[in-house]
C-alpha atoms as a PDB file:
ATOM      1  CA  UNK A   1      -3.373  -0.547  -4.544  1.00  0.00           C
ATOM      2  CA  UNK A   2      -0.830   1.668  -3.611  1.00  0.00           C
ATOM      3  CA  UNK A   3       3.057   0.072  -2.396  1.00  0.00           C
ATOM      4  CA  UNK A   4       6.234   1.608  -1.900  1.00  0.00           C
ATOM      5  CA  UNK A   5       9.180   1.253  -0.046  1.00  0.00           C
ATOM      6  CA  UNK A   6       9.756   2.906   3.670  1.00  0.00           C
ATOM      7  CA  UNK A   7      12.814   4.158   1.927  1.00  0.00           C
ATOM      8  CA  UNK A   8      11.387   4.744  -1.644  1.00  0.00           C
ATOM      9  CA  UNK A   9      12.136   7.896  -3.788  1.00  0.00           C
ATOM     10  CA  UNK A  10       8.774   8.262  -3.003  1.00  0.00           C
ATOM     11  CA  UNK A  11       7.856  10.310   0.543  1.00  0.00           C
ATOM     12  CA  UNK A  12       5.444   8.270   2.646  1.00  0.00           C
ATOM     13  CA  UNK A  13       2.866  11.372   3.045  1.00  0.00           C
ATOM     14  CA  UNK A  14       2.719  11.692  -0.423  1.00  0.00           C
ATOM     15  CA  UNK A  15       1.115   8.075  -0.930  1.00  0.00           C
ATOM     16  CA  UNK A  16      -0.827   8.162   2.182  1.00  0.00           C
ATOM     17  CA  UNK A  17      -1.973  11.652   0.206  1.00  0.00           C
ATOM     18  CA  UNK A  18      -3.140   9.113  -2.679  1.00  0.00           C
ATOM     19  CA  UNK A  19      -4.401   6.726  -0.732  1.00  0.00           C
ATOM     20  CA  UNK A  20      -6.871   9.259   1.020  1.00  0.00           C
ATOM     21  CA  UNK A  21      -7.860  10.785  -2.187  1.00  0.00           C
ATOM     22  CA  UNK A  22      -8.723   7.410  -3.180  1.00  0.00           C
ATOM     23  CA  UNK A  23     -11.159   6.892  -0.374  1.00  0.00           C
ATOM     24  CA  UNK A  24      -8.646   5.461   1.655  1.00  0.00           C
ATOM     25  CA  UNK A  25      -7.960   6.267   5.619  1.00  0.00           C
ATOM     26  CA  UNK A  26     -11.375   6.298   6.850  1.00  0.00           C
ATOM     27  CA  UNK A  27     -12.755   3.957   9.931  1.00  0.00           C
ATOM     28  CA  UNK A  28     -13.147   0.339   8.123  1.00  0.00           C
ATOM     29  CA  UNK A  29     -15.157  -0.600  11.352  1.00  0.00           C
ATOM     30  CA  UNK A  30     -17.548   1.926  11.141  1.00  0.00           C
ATOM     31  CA  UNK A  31     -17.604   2.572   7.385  1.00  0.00           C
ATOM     32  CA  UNK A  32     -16.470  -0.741   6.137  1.00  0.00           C
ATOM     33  CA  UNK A  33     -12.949  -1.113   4.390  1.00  0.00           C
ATOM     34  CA  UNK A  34     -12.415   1.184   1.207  1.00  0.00           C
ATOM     35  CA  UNK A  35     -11.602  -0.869  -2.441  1.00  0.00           C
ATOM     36  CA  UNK A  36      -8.200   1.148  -2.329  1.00  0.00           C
ATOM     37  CA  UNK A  37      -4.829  -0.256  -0.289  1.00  0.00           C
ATOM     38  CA  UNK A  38      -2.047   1.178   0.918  1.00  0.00           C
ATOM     39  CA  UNK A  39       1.510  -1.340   1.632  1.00  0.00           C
ATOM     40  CA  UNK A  40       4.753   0.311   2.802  1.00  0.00           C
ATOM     41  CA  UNK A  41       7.199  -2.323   2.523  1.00  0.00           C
ATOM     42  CA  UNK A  42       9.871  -1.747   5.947  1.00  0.00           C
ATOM     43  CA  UNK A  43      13.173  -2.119   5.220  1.00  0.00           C
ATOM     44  CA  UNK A  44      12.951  -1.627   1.563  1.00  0.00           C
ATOM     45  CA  UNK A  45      14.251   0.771  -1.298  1.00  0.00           C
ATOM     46  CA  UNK A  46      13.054   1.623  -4.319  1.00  0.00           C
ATOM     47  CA  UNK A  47      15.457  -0.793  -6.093  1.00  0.00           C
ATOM     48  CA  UNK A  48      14.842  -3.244  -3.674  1.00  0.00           C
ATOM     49  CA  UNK A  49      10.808  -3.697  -4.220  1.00  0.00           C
ATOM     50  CA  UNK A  50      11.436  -6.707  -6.584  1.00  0.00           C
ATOM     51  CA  UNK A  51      12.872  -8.924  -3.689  1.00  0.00           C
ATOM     52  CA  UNK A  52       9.868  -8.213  -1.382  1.00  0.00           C
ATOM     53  CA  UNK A  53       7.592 -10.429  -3.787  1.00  0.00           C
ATOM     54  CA  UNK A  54       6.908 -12.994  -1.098  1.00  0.00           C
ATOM     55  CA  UNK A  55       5.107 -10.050   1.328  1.00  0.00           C
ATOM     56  CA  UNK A  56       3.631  -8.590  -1.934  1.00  0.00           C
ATOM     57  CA  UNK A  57       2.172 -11.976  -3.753  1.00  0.00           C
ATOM     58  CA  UNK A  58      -0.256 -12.636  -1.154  1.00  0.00           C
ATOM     59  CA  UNK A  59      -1.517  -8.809  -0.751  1.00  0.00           C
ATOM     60  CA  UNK A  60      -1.701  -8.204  -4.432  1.00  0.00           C
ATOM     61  CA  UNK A  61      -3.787 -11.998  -4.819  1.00  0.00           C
ATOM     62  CA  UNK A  62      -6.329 -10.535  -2.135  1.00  0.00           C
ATOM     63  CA  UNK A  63      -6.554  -6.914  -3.548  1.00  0.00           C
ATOM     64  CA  UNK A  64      -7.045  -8.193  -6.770  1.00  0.00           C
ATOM     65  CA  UNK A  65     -10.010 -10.918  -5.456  1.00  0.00           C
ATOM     66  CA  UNK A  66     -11.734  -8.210  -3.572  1.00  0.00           C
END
């Protein structure tokens, strides 16, 4: 599982660039859904991740019980 802010150090191309190496970005409904994720947190910095952790509890609980 990939996550990082919209405004992260981080550019957004460079995770969606992981992601895809990771089997990510392919047609779930055709394919089915890859074991990788990818979250961009909106209106969120780098520094500011932490106080996202009611969006991210849920994602990360389903990630990690696929």
């Amino acid at each position: 599982m990939i996550v990082l802010a919209d405004s992260d150090i981080v550019r957004p191309e460079h995770a969606v660039e992981m992601f895809r190496l990771l089997g990510g970005g392919v047609p779930g409904d055709l394919t089915g859904l890859p074991a990788c994720r990818l979250a961009v947190l909106p209106g969120t910095t780098h520094t500011t991740v932490p106080h996202r952790a009611r969006w991210l509890a849920p994602m990360i609980d389903e990630f990690l019980d696929a």
